[in-house]
Protein backbone atom coordinates (compact mmCIF):
# COMPACT_ATOMS: atom_id res chain seq x y z
CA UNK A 1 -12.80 40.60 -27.38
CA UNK A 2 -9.38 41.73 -25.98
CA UNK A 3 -11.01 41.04 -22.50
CA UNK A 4 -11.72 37.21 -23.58
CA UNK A 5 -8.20 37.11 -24.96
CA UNK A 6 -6.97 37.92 -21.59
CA UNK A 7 -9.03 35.81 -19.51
CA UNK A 8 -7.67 32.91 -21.99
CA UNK A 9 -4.46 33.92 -21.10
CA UNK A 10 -4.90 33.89 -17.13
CA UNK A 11 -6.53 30.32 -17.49
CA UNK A 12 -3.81 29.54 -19.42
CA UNK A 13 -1.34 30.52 -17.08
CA UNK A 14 -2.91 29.07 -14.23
CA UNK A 15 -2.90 25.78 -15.87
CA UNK A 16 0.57 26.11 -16.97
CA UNK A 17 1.51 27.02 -12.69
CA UNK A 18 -0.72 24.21 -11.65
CA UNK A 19 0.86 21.79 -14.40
CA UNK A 20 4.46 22.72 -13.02
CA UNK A 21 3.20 22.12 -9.33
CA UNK A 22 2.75 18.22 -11.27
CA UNK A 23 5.72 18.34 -12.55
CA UNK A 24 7.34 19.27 -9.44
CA UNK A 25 5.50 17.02 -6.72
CA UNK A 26 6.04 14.22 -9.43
CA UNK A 27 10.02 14.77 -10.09
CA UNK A 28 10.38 15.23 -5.88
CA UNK A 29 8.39 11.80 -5.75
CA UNK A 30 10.76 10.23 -8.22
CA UNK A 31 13.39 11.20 -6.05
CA UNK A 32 12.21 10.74 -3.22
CA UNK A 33 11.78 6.66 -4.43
CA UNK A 34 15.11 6.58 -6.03
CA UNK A 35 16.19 7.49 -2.42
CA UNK A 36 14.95 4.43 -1.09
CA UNK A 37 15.90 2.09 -3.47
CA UNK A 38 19.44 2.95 -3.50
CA UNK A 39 19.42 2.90 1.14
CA UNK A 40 17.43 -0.52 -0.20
CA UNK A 41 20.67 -1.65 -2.17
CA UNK A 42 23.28 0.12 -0.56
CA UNK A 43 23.31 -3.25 1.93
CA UNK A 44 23.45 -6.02 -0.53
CA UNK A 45 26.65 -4.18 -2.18
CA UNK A 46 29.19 -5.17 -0.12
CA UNK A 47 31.88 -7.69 -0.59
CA UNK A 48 31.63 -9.35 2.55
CA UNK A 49 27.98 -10.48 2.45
CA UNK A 50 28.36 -12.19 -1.03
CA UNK A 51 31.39 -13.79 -0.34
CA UNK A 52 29.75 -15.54 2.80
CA UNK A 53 27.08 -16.56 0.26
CA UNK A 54 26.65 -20.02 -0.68
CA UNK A 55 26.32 -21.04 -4.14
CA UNK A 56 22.57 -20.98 -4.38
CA UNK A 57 21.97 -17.64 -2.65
CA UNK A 58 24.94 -15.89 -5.13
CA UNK A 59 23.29 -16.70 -8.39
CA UNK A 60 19.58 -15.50 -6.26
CA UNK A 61 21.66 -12.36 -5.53
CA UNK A 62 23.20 -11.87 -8.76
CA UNK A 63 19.72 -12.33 -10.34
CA UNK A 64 18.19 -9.96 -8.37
CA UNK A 65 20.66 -7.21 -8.89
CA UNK A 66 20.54 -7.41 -12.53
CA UNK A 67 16.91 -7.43 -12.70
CA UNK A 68 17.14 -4.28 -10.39
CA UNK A 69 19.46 -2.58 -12.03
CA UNK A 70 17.83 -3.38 -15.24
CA UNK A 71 14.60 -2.23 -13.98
CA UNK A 72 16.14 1.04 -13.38
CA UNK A 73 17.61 1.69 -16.16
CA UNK A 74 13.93 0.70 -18.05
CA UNK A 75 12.77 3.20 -16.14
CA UNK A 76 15.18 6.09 -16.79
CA UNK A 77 14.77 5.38 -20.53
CA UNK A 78 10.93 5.84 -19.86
CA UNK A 79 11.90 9.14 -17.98
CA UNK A 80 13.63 10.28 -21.21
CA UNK A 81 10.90 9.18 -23.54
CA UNK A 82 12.44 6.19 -24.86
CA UNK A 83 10.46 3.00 -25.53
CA UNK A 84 12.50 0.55 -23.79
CA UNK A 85 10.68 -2.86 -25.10
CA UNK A 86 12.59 -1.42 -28.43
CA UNK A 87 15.60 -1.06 -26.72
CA UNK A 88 17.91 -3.52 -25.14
CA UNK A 89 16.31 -3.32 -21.66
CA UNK A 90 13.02 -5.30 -23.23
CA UNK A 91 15.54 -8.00 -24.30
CA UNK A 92 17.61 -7.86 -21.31
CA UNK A 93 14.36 -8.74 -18.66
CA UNK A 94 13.20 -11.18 -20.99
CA UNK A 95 16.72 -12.94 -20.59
CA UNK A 96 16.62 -12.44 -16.94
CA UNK A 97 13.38 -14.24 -16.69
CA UNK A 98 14.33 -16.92 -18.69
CA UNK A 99 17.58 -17.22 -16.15
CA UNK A 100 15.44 -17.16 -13.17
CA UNK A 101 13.26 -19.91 -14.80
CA UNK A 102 16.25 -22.25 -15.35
CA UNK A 103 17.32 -21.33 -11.58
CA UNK A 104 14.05 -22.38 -10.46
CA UNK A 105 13.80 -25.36 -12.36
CA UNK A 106 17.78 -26.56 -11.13
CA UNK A 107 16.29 -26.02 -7.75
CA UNK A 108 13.11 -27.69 -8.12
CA UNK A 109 15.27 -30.69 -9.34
CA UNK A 110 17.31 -31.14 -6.74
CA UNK A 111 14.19 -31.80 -4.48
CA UNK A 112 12.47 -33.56 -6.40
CA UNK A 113 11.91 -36.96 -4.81
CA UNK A 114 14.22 -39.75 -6.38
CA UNK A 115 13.58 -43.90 -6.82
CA UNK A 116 14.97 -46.05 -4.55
CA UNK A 117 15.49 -48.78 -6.89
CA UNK A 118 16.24 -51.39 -4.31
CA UNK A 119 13.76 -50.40 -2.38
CA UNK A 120 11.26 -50.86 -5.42
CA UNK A 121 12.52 -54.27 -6.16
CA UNK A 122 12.07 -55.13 -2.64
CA UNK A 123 8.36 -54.28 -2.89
CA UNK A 124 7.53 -55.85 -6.42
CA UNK A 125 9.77 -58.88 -4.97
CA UNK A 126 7.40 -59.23 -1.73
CA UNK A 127 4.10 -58.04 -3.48
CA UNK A 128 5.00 -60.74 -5.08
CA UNK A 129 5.55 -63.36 -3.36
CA UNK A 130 3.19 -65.89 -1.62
CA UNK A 131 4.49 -67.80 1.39
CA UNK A 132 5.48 -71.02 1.24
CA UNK A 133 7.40 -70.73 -2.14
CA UNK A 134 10.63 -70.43 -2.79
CA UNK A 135 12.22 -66.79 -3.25
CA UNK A 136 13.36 -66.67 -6.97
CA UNK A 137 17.06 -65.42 -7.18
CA UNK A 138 15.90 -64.33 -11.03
CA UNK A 139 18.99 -65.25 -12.16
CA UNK A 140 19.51 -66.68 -15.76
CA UNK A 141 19.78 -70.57 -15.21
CA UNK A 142 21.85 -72.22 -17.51
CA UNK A 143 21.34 -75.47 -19.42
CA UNK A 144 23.76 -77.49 -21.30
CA UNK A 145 23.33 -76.35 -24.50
CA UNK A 146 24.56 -72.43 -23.40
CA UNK A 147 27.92 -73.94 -22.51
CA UNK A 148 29.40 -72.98 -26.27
């Protein structure tokens, strides 16, 4: 019996040294990301490139910071154990969607196609009209009982 105990314990501990390998591998990868994100960011931080910015592209940049930055921090409250949808990150990304949506939608309207209202009345006007007729001004006439 002491024999089995022991065996136990060297399975045990084998699975504890291969679980801390994990661990380890895992924590380097997280670093190792982290890494690239920040040489990813480092660029877009300086003062010079969002000053030469035009309107448009500083509230895309400002957008995508805080959505980055916001995405890291849900993911260091996931590192710590922390549900994040139940803290203010899960209400912070919602937000930031529901920015990005209005900044898509203020783009989309200024290309949206627009009437050319003179240009429509030209077309009814001519659809219109048969040749040999007179072109109607459409303007009020008035009689002589509208002089009052």
């Amino acid at each position: 019996m002491c024999e089995a105990a022991n065996e136990k314990e060297e399975v045990d501990a084998v699975k504890l040294q291969e679980d801390d390998n994990q661990v380890d591998r895992t924590v380097k990868d997280l670093e190792g990301k982290l890494d690239s994100i920040k040489q990813c960011l480092t660029p877009f931080c300086t003062a010079d490139l969002y000053n030469s910015l035009s309107i448009e592209d500083r509230v895309k940049h400002d957008l995508f910071f805080s959505f980055a930055l916001t995405s890291l921090y849900w993911i260091y409250l996931k590192t710590e154990g922390i549900d994040p949808k139940e803290n203010v990150a899960g209400s912070e990304i919602d937000r930031l969607k529901e920015y990005m949506g209005r900044a898509r939608s203020i783009k989309e309207r200024k290309t949206m196609p627009r009437l050319d209202k003179d240009a429509a009345k030209r077309f009814v006007r001519n659809g219109l009209w048969t040749p040999g007729q007179p072109i109607r001004n459409n303007k009020r006439k008035r009689f002589e009982e509208d002089d009052d």
